[in-house]
PDB file of N, CA and C in Angstrom:
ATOM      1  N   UNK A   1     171.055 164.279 -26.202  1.00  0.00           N
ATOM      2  CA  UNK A   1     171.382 162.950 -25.733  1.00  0.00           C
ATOM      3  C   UNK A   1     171.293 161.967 -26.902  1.00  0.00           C
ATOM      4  N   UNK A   2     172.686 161.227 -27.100  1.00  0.00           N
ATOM      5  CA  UNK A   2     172.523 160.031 -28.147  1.00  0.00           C
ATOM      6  C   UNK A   2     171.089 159.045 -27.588  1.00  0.00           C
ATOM      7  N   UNK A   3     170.565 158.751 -28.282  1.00  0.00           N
ATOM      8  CA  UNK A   3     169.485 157.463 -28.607  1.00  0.00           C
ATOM      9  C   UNK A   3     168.521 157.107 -29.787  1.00  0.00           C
ATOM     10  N   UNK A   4     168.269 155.704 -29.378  1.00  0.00           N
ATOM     11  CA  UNK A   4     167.446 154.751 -30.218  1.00  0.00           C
ATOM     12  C   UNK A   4     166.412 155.426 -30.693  1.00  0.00           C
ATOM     13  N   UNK A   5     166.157 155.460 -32.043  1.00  0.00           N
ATOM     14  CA  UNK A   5     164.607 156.480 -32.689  1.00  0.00           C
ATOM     15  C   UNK A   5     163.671 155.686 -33.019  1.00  0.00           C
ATOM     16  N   UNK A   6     164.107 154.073 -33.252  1.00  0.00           N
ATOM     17  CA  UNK A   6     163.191 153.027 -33.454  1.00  0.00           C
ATOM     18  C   UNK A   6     163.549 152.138 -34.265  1.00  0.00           C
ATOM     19  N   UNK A   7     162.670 150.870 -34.070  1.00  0.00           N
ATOM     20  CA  UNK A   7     162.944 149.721 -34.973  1.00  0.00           C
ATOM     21  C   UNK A   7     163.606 150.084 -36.696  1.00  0.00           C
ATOM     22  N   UNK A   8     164.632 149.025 -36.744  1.00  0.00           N
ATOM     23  CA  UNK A   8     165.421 150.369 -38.317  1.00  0.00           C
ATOM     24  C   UNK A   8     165.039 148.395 -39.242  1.00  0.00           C
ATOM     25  N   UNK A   9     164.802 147.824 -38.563  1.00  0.00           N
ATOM     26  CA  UNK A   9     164.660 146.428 -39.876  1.00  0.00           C
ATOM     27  C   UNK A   9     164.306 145.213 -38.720  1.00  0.00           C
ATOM     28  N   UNK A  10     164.140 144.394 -39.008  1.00  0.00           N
ATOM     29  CA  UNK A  10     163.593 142.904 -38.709  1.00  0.00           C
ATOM     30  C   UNK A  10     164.510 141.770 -39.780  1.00  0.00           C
ATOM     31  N   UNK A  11     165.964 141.439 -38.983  1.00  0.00           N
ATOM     32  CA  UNK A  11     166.207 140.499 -39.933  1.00  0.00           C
ATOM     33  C   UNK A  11     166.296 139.469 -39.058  1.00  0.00           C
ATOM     34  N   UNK A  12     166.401 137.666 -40.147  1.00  0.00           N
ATOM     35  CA  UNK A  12     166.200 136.430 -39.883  1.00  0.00           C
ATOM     36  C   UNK A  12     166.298 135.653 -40.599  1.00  0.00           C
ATOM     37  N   UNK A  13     166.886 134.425 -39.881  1.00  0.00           N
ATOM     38  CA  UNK A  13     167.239 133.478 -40.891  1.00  0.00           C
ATOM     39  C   UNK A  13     166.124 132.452 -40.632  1.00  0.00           C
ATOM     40  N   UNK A  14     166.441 131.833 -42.402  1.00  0.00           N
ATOM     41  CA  UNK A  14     165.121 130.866 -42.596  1.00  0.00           C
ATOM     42  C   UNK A  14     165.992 129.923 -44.042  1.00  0.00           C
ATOM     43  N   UNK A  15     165.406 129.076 -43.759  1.00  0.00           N
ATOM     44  CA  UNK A  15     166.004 127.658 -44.896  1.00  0.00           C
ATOM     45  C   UNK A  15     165.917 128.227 -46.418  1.00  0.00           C
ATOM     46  N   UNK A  16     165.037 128.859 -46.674  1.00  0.00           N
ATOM     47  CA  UNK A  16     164.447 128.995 -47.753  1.00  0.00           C
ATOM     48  C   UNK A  16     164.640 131.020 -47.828  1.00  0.00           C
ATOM     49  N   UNK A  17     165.319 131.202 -48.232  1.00  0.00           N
ATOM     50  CA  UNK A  17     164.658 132.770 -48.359  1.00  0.00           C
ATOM     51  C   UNK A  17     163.991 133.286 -49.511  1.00  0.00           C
ATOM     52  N   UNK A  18     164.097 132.820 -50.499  1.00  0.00           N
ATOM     53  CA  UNK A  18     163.633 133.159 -52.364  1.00  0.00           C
ATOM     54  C   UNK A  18     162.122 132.493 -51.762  1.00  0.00           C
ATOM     55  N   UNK A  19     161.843 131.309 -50.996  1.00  0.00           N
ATOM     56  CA  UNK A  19     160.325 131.201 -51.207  1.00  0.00           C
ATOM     57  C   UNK A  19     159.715 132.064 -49.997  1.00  0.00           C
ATOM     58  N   UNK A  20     160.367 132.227 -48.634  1.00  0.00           N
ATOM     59  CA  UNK A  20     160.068 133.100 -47.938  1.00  0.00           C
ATOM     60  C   UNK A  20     159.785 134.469 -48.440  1.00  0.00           C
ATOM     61  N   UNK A  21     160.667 135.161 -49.130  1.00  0.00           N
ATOM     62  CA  UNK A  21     159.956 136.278 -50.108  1.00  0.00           C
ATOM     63  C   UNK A  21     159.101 136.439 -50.685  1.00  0.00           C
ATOM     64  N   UNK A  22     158.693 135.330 -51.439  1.00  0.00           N
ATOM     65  CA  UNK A  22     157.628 134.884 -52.623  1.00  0.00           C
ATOM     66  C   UNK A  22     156.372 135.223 -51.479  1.00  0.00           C
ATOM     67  N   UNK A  23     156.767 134.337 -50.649  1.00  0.00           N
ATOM     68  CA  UNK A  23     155.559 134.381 -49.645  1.00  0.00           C
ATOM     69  C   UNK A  23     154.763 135.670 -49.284  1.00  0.00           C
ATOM     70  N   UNK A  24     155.814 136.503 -48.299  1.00  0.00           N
ATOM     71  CA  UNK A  24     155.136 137.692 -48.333  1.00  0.00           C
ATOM     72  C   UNK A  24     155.374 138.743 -49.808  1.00  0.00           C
ATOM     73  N   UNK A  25     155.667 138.786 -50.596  1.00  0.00           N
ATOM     74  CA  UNK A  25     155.350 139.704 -51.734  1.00  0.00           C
ATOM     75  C   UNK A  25     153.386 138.865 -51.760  1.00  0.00           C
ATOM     76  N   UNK A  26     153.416 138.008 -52.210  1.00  0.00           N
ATOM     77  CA  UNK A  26     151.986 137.515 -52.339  1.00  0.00           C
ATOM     78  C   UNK A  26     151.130 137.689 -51.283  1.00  0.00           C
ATOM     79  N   UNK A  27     151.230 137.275 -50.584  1.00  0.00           N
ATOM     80  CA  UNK A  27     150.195 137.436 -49.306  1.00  0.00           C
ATOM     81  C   UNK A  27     149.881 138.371 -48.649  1.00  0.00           C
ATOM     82  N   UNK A  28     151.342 139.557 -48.521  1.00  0.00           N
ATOM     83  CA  UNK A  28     151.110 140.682 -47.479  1.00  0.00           C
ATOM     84  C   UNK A  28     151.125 142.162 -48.037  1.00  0.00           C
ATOM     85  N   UNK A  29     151.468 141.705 -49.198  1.00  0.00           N
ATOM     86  CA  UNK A  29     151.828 142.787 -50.612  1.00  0.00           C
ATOM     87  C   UNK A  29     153.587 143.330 -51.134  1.00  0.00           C
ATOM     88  N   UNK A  30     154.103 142.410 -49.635  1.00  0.00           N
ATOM     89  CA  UNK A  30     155.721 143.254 -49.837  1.00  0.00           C
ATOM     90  C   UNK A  30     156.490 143.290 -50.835  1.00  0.00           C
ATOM     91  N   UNK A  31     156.905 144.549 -50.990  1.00  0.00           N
ATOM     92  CA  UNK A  31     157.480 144.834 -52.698  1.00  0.00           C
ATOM     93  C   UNK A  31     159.039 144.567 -52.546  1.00  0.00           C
ATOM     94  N   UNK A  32     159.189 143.621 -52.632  1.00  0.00           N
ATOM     95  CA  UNK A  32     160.428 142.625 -52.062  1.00  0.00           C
ATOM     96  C   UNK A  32     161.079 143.342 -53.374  1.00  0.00           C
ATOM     97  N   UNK A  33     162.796 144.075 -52.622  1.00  0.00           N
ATOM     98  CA  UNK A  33     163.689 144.356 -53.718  1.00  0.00           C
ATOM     99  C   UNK A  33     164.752 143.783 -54.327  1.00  0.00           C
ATOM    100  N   UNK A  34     165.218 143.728 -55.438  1.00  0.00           N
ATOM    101  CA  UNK A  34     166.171 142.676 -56.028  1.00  0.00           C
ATOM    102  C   UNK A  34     167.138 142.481 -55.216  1.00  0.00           C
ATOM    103  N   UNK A  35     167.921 143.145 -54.106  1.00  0.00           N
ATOM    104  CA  UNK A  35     168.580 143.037 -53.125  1.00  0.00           C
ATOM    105  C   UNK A  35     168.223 141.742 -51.947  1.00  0.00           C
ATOM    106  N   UNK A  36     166.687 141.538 -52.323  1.00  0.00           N
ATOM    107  CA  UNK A  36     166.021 140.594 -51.409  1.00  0.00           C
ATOM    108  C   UNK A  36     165.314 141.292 -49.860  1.00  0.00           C
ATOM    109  N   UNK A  37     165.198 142.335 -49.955  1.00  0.00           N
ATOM    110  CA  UNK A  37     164.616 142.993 -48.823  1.00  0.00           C
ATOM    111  C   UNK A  37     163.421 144.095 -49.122  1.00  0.00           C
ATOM    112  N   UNK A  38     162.929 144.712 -48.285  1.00  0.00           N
ATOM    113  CA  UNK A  38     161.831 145.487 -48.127  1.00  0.00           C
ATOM    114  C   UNK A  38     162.310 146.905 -47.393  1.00  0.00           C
ATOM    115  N   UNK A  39     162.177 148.235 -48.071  1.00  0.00           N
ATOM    116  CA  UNK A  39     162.371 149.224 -47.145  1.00  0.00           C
ATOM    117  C   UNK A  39     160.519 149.968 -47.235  1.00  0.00           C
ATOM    118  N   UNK A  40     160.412 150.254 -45.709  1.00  0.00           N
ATOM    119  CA  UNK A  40     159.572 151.141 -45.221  1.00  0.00           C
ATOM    120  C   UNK A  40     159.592 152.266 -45.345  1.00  0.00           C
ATOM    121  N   UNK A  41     158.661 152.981 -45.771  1.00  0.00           N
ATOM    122  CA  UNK A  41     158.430 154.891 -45.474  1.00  0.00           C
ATOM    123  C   UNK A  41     157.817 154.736 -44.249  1.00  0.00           C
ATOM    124  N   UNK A  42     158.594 155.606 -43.019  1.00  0.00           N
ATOM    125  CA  UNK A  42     157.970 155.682 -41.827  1.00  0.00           C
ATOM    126  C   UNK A  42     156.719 155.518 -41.550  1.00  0.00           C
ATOM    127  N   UNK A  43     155.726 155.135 -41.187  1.00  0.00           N
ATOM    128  CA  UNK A  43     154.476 155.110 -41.040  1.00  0.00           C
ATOM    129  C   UNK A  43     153.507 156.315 -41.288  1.00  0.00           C
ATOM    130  N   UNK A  44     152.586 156.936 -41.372  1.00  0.00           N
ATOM    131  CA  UNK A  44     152.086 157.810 -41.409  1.00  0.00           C
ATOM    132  C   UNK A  44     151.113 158.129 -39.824  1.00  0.00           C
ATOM    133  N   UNK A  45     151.117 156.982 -39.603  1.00  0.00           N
ATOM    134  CA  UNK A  45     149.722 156.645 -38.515  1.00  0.00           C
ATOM    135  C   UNK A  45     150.462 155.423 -37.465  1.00  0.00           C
ATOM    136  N   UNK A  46     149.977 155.365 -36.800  1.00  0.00           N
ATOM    137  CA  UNK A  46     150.914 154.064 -35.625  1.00  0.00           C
ATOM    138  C   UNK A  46     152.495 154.268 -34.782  1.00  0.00           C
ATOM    139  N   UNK A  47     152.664 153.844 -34.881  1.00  0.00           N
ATOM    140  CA  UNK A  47     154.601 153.764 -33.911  1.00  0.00           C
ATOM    141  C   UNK A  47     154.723 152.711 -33.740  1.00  0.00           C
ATOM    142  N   UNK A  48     156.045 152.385 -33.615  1.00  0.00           N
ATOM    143  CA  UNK A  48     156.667 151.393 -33.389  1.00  0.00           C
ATOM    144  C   UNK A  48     157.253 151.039 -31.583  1.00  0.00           C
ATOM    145  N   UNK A  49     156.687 149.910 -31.909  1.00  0.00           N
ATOM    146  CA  UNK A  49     157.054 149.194 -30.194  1.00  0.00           C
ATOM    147  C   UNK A  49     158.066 148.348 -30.227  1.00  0.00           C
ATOM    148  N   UNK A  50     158.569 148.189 -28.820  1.00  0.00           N
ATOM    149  CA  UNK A  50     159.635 147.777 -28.467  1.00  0.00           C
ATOM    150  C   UNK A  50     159.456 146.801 -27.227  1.00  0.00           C
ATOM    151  N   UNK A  51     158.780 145.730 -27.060  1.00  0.00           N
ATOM    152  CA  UNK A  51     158.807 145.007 -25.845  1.00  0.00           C
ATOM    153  C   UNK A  51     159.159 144.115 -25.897  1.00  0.00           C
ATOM    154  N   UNK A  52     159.967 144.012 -24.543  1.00  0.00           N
ATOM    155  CA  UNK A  52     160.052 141.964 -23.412  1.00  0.00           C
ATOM    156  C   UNK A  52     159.153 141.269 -23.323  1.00  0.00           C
ATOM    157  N   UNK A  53     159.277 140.287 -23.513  1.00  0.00           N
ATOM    158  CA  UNK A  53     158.491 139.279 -22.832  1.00  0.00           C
ATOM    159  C   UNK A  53     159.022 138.186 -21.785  1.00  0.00           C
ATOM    160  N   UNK A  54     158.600 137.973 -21.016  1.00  0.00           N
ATOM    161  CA  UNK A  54     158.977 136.773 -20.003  1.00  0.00           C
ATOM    162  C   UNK A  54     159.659 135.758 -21.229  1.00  0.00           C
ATOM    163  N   UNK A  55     160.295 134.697 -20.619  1.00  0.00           N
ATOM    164  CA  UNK A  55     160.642 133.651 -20.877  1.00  0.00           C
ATOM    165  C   UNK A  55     159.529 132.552 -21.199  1.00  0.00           C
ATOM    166  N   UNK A  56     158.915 132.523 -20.439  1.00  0.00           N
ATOM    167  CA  UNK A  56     157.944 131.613 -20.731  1.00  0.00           C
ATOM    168  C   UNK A  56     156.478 132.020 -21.025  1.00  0.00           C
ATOM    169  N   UNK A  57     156.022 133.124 -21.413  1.00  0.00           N
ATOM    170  CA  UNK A  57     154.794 133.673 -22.090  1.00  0.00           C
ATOM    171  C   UNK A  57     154.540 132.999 -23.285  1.00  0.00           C
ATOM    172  N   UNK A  58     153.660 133.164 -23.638  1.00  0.00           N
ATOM    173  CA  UNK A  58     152.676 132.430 -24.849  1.00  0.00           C
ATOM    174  C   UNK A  58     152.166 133.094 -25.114  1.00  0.00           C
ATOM    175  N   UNK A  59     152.956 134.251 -25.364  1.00  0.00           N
ATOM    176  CA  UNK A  59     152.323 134.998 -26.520  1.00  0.00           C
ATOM    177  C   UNK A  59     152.578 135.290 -27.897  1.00  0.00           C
ATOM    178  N   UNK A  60     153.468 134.287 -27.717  1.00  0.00           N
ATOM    179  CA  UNK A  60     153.962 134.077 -29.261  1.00  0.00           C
ATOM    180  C   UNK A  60     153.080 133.241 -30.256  1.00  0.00           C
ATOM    181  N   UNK A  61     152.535 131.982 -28.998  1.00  0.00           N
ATOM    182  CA  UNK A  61     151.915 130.672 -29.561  1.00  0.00           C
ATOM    183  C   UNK A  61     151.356 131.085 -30.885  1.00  0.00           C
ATOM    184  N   UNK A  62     151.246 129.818 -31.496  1.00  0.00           N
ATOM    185  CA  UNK A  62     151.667 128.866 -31.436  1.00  0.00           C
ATOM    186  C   UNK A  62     153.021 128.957 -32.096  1.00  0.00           C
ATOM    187  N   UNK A  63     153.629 130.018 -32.596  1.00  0.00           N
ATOM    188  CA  UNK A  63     155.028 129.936 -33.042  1.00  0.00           C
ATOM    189  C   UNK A  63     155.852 129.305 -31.818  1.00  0.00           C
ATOM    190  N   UNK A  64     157.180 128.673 -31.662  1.00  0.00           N
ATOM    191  CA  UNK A  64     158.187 128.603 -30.965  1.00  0.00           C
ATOM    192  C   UNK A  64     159.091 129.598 -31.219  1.00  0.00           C
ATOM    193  N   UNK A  65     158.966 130.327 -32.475  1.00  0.00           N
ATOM    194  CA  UNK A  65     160.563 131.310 -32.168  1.00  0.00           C
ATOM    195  C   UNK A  65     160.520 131.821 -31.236  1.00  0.00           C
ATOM    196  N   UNK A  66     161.467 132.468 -30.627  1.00  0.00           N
ATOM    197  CA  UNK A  66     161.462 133.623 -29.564  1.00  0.00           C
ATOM    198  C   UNK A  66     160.896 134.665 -29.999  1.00  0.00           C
ATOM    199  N   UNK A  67     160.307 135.493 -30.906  1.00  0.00           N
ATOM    200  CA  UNK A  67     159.975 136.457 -31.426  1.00  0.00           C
ATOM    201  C   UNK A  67     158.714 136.834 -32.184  1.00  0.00           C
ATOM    202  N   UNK A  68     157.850 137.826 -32.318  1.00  0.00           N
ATOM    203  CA  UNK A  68     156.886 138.065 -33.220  1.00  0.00           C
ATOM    204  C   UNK A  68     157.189 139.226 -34.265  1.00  0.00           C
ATOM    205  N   UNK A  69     156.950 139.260 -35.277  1.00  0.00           N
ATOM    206  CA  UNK A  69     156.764 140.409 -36.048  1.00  0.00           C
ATOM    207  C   UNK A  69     155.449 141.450 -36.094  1.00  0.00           C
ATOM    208  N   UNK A  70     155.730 142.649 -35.703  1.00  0.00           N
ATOM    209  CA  UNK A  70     154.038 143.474 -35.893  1.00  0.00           C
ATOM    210  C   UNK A  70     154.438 144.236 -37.282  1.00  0.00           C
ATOM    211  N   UNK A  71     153.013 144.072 -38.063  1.00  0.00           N
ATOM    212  CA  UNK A  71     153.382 145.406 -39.435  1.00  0.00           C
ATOM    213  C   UNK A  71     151.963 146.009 -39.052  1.00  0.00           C
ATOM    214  N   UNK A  72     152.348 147.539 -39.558  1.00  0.00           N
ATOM    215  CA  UNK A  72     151.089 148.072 -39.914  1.00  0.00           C
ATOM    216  C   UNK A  72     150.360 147.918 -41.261  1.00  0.00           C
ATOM    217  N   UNK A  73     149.033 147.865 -40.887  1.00  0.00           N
ATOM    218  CA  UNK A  73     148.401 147.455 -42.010  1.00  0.00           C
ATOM    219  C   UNK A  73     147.230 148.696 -42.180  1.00  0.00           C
ATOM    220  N   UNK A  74     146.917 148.953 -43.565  1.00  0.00           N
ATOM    221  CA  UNK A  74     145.921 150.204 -43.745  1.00  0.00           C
ATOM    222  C   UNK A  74     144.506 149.438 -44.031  1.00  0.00           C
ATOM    223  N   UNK A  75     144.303 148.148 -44.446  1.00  0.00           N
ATOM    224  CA  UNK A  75     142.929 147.410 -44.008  1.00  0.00           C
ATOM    225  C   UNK A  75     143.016 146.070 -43.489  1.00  0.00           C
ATOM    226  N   UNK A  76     142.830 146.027 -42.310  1.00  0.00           N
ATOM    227  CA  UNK A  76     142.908 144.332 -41.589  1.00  0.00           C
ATOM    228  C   UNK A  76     142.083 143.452 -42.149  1.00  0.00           C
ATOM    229  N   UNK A  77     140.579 143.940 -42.559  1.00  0.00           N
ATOM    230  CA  UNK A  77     139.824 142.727 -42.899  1.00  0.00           C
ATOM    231  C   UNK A  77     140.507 142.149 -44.209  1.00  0.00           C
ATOM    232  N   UNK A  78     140.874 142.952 -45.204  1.00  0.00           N
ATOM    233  CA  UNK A  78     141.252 143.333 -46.497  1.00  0.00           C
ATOM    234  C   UNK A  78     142.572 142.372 -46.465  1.00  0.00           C
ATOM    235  N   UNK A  79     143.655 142.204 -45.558  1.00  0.00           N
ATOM    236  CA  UNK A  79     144.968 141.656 -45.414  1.00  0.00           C
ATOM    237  C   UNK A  79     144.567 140.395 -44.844  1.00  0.00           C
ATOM    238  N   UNK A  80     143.804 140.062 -44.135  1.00  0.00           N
ATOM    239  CA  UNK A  80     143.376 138.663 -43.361  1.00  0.00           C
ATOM    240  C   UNK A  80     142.808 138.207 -44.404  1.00  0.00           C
ATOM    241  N   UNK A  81     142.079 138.511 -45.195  1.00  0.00           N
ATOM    242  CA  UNK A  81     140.862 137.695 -46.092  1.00  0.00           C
ATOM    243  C   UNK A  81     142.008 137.189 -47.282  1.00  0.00           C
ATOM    244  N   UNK A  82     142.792 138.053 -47.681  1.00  0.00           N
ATOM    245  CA  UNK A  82     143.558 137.769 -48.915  1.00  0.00           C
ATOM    246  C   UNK A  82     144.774 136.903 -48.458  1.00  0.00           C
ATOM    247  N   UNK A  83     145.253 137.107 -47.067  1.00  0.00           N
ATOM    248  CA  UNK A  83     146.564 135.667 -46.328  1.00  0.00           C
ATOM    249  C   UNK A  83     145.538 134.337 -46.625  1.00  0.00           C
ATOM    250  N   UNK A  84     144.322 134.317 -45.683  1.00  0.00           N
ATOM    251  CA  UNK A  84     143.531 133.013 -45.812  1.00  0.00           C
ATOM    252  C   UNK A  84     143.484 133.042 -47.100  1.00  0.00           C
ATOM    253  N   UNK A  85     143.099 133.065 -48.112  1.00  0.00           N
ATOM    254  CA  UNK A  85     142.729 133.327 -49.682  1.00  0.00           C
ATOM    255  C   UNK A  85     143.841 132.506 -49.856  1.00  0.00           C
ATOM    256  N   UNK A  86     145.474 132.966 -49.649  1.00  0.00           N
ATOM    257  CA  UNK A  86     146.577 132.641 -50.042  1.00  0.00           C
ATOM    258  C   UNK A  86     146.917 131.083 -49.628  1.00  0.00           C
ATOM    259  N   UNK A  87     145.991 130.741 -48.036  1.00  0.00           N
ATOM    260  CA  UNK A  87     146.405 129.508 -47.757  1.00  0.00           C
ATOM    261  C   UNK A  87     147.086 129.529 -46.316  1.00  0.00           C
ATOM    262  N   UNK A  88     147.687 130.620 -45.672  1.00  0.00           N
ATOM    263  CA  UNK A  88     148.144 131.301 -44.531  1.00  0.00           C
ATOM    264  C   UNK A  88     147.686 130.186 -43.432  1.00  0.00           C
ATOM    265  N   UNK A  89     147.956 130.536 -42.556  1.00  0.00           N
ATOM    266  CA  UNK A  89     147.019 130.105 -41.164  1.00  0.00           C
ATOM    267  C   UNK A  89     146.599 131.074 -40.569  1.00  0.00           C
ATOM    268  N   UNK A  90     145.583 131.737 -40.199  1.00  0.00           N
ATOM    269  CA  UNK A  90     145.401 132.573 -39.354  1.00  0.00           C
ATOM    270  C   UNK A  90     145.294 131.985 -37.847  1.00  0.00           C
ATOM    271  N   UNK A  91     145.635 132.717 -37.253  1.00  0.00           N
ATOM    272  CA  UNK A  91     145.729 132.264 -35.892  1.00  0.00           C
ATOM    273  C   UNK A  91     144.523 133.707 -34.487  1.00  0.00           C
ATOM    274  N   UNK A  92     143.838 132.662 -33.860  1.00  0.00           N
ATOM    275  CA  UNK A  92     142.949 133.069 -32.837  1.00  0.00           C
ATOM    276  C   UNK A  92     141.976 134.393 -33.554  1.00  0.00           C
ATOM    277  N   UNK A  93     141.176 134.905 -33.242  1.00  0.00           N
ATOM    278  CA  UNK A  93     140.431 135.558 -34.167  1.00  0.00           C
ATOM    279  C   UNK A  93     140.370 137.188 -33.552  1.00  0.00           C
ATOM    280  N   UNK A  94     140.250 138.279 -35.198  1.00  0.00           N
ATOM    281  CA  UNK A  94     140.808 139.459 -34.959  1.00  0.00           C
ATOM    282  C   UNK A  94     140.305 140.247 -33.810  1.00  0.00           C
ATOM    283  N   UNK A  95     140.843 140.986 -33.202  1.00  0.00           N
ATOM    284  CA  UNK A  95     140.216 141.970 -32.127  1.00  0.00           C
ATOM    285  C   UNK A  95     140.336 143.277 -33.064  1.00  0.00           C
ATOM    286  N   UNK A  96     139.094 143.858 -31.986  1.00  0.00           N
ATOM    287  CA  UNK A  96     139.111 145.548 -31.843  1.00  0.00           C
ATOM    288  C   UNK A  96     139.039 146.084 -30.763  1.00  0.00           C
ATOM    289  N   UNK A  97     140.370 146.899 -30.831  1.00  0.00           N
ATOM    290  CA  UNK A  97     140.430 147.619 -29.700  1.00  0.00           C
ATOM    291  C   UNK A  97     140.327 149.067 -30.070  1.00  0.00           C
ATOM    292  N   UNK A  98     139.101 150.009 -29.300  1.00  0.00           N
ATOM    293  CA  UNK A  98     138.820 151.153 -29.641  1.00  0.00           C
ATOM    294  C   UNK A  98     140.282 152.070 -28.956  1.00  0.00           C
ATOM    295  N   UNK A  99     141.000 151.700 -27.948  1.00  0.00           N
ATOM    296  CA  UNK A  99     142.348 152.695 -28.578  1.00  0.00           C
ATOM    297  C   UNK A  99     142.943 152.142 -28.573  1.00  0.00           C
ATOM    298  N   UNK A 100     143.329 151.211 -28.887  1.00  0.00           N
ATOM    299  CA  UNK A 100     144.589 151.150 -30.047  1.00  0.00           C
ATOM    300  C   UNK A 100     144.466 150.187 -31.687  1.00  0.00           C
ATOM    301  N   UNK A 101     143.040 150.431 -31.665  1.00  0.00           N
ATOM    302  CA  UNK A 101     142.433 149.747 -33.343  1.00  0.00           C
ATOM    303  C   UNK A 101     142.529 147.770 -32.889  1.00  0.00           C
ATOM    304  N   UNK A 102     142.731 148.086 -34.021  1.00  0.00           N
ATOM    305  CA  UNK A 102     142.458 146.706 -34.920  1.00  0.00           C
ATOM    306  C   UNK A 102     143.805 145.527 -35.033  1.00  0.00           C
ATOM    307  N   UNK A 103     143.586 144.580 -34.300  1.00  0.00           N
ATOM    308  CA  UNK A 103     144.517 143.091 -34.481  1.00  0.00           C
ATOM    309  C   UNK A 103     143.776 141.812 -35.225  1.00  0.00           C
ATOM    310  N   UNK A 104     145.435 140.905 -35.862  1.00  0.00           N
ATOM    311  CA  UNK A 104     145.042 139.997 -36.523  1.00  0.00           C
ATOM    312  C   UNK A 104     145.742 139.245 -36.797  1.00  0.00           C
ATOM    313  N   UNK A 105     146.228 137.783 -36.413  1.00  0.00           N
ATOM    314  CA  UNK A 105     147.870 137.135 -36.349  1.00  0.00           C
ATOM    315  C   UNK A 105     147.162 135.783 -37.437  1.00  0.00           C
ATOM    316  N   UNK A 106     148.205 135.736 -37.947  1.00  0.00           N
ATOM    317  CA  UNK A 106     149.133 134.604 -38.459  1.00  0.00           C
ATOM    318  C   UNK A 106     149.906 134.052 -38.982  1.00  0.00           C
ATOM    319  N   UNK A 107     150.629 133.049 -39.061  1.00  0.00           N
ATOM    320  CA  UNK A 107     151.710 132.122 -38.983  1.00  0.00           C
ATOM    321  C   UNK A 107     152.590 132.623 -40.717  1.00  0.00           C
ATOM    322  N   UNK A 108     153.530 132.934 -40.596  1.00  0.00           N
ATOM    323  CA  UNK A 108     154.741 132.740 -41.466  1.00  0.00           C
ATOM    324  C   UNK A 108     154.746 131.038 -41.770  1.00  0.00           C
ATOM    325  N   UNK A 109     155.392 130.879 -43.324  1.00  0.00           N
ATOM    326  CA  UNK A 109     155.718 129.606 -43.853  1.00  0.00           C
ATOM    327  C   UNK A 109     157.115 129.281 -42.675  1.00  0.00           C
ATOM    328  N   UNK A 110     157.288 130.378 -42.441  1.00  0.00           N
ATOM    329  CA  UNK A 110     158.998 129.926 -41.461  1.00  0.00           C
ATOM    330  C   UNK A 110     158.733 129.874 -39.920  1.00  0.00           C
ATOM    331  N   UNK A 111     156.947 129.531 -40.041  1.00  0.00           N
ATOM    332  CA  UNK A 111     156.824 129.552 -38.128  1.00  0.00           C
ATOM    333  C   UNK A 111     156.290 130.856 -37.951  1.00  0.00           C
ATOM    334  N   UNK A 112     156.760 131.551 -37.749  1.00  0.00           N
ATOM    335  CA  UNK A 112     156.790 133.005 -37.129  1.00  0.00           C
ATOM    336  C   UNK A 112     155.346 133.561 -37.241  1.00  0.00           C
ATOM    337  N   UNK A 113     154.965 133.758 -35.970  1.00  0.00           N
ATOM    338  CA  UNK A 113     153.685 134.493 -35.610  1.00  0.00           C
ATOM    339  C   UNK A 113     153.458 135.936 -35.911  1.00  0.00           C
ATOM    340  N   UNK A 114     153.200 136.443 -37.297  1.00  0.00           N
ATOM    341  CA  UNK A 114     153.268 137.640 -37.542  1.00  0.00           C
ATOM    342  C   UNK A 114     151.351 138.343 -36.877  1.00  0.00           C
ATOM    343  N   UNK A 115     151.867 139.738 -36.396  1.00  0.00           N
ATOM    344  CA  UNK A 115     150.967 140.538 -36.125  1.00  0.00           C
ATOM    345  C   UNK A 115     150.620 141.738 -37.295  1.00  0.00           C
ATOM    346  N   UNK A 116     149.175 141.875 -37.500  1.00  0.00           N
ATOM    347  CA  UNK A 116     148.951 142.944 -38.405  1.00  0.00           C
ATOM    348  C   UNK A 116     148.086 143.918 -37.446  1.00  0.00           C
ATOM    349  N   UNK A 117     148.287 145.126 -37.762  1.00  0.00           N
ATOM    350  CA  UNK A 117     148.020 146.098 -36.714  1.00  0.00           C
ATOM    351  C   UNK A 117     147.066 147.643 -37.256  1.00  0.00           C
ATOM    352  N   UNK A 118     146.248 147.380 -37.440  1.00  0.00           N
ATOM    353  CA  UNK A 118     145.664 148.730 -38.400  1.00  0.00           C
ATOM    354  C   UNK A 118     144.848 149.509 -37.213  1.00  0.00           C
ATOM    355  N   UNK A 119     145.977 150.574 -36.981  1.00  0.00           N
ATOM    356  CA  UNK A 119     145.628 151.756 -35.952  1.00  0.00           C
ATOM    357  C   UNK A 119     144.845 152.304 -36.363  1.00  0.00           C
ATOM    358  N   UNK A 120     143.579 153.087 -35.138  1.00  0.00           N
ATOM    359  CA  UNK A 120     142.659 153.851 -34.941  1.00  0.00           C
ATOM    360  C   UNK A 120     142.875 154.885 -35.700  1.00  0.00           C
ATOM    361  N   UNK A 121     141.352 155.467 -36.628  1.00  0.00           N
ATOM    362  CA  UNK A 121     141.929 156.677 -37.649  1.00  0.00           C
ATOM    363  C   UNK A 121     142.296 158.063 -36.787  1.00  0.00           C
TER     364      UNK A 121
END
């Protein structure tokens, strides 16, 4: 049966993309390519999700886009300490969840409520 194997990119527009890059190469580590993008090696650990949300959920807050970004991350405290470091906003404070690990959000220079996600070993 033809189907979907999973998220293949995250693209978006933003005013600025050369400082939007800058941004995450610094803050999140992304090895932004002269093309202006980022390719992934499948994960080793985690999967990729795919959900709806209502129309009017707040679970984006405080972003307004319609959308969040999740990345996996291999140390949360390690990626939160060095975004704040950078100047970031972090937003609401990290959880642990014994199955499904470790959360930690905050704010893109372009709005956007990014999620960092460092799954259970």
């Amino acid at each position: 049966m033809a189907k979907v194997l999973g998220i293949g990119g995250v693209f978006f527009k933003t005013a600025d993309p050369k400082a939007l890059q800058d941004w995450y190469a610094r803050v999140l580590g992304f090895d932004v390519s002269k093309w202006g993008g980022v390719v992934f090696e499948h994960p080793t650990r985690g999967n990729i999700n795919w959900t709806a949300f209502a129309a009017d959920s707040d679970h984006f807050a405080p972003s307004a886009a319609p959308f969040m970004v999740n990345f996996i991350v291999d140390d949360l405290d390690g990626v939160l300490a060095k975004a704040k470091a950078e100047g970031a906003e972090l937003v609401g404070e990290p959880m642990n969840d014994e199955t499904y690990g470790k959360f930690g959000w905050l704010m893109d220079p372009a709005g956007v409520k990014i999620e960092l996600w460092q799954p259970p070993e």
